[in-house]
Protein backbone atom coordinates (compact mmCIF):
# COMPACT_ATOMS: atom_id res chain seq x y z
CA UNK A 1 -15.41 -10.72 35.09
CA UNK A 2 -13.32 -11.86 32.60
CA UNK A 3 -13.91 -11.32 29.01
CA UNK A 4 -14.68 -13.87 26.74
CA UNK A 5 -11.85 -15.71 24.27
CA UNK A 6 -10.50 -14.81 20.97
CA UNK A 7 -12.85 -16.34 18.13
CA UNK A 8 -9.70 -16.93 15.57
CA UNK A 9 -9.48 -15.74 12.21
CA UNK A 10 -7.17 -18.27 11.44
CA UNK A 11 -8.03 -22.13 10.80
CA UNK A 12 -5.50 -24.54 12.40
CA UNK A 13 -4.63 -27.57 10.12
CA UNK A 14 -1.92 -30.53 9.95
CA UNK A 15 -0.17 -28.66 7.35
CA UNK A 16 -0.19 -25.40 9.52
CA UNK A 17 0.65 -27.25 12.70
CA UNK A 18 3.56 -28.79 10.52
CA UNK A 19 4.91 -25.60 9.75
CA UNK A 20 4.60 -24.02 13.00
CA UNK A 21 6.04 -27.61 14.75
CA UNK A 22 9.31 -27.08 12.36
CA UNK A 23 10.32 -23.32 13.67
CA UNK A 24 11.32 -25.01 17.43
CA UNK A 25 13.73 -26.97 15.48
CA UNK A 26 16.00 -28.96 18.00
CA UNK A 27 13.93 -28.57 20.84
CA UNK A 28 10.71 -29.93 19.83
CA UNK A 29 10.13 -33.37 21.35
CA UNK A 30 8.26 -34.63 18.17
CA UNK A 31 5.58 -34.05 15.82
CA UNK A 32 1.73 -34.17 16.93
CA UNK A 33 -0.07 -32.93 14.24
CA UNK A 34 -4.03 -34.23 15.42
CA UNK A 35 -6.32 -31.99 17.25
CA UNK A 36 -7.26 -32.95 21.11
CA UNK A 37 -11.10 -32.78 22.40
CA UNK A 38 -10.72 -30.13 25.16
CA UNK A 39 -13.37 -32.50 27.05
CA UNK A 40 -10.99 -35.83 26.87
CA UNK A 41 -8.64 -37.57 28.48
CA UNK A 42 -5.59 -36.63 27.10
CA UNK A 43 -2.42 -39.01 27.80
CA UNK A 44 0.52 -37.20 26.63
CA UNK A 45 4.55 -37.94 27.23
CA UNK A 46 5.69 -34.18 27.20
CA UNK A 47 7.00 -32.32 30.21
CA UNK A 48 6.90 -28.93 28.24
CA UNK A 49 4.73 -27.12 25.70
CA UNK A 50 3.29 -24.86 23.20
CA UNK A 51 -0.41 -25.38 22.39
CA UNK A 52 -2.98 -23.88 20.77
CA UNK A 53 -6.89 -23.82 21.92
CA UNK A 54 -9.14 -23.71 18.91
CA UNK A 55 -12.96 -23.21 18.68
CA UNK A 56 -15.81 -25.65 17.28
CA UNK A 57 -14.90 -23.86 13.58
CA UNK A 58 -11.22 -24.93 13.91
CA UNK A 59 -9.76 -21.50 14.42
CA UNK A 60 -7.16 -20.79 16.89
CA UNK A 61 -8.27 -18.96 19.49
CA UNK A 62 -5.67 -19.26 22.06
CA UNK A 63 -1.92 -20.12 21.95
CA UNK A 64 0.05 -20.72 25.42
CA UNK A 65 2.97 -22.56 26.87
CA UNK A 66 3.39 -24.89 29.91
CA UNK A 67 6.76 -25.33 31.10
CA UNK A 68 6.34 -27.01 34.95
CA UNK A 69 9.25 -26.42 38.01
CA UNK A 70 9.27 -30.26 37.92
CA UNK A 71 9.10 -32.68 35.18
CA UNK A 72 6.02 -34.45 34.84
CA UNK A 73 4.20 -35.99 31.56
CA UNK A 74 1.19 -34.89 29.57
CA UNK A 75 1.71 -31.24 30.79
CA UNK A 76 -0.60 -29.74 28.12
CA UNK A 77 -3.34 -31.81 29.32
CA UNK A 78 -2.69 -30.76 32.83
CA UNK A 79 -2.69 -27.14 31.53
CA UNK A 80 -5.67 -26.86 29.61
CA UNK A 81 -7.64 -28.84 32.46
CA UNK A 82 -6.81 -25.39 34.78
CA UNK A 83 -7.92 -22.94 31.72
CA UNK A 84 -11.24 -25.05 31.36
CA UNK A 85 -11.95 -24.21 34.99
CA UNK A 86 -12.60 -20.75 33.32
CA UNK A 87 -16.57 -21.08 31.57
CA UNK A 88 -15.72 -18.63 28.99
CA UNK A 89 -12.65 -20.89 27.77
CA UNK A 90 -14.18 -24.39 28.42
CA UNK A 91 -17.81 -22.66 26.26
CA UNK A 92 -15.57 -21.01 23.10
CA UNK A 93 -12.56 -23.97 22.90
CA UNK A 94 -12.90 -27.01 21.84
CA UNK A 95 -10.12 -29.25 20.57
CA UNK A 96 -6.41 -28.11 20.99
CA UNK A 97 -3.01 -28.77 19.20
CA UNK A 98 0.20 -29.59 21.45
CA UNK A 99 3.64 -28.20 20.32
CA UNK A 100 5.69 -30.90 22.60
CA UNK A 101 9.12 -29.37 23.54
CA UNK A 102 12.01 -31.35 25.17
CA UNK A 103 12.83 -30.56 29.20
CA UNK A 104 16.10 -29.49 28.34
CA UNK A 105 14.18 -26.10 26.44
CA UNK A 106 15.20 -22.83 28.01
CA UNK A 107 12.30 -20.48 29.39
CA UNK A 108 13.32 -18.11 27.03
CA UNK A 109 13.09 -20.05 23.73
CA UNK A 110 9.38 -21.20 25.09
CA UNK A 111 8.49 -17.86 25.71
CA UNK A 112 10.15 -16.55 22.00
CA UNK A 113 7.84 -19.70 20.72
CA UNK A 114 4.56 -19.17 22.31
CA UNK A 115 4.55 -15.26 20.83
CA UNK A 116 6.12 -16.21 17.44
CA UNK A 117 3.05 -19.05 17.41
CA UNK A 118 0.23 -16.46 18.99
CA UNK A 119 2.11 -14.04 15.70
CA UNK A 120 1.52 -16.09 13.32
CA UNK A 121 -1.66 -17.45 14.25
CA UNK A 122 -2.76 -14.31 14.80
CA UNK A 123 -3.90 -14.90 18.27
CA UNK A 124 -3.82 -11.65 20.63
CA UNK A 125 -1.32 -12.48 23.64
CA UNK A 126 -3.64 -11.12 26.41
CA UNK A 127 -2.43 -12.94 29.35
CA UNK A 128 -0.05 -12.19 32.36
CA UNK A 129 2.84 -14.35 33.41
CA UNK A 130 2.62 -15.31 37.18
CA UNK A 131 5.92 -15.88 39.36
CA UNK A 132 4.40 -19.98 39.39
CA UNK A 133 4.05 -21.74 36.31
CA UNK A 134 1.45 -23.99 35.64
């Protein structure tokens, strides 16, 4: 039984989500600063990325990454789609924020991303990395 997500103590805003879009620098693929419904279609053009799951308050609750073996568009969406299989997730999130990065970002600067965002959020990083990315 899983336990049930982060409530966020910190509330996720354009200005924040401009700050936090500026520390990928060169690799980010361009600047999204709107919140997603978790329970829409979402039809983006990135192949890798950071997001960040907030609840019905607007706190961030959850950051991760996405970084697929093969290149395919609106990988966030594709992403958060598996984590709202989860009823604890898809119940406690709804909207999120999508860091797009370019293909040509490294695993490692993704990963150095997603825990410098979860940081400064304040977000616990509580999950495992798998030998398959989603």
């Amino acid at each position: 039984m899983s336990s049930p997500p982060w409530t966020g103590v910190v509330t996720m805003t354009e200005r924040r989500y401009l700050y936090l879009a500026n520390l990928a620098g060169d690799n980010l693929l361009t600047y999204r600063p709107v919140a997603y419904r978790l329970n829409e279609p979402y039809d983006g053009d990135e192949e890798k990325a950071v997001y960040v799951a907030v609840n019905q308050d607007g706190l961030a609750c959850y950051a991760g990454q996405t970084r697929p073996a093969r290149s395919w568009t609106g990988a966030a969406g594709i992403r958060l789609r598996q984590h709202a299989q989860e009823a604890s997730k898809r119940d406690g999130w709804a909207m999120f924020w999508v860091l797009p990065l370019k293909w040509s970002t490294k695993p490692t600067i993704i990963d150095w991303y997603e825990r410098t965002i979860a940081a400064r959020l304040m977000v616990p990083l509580r999950h495992r990395r798998t030998s398959i990315e989603a």
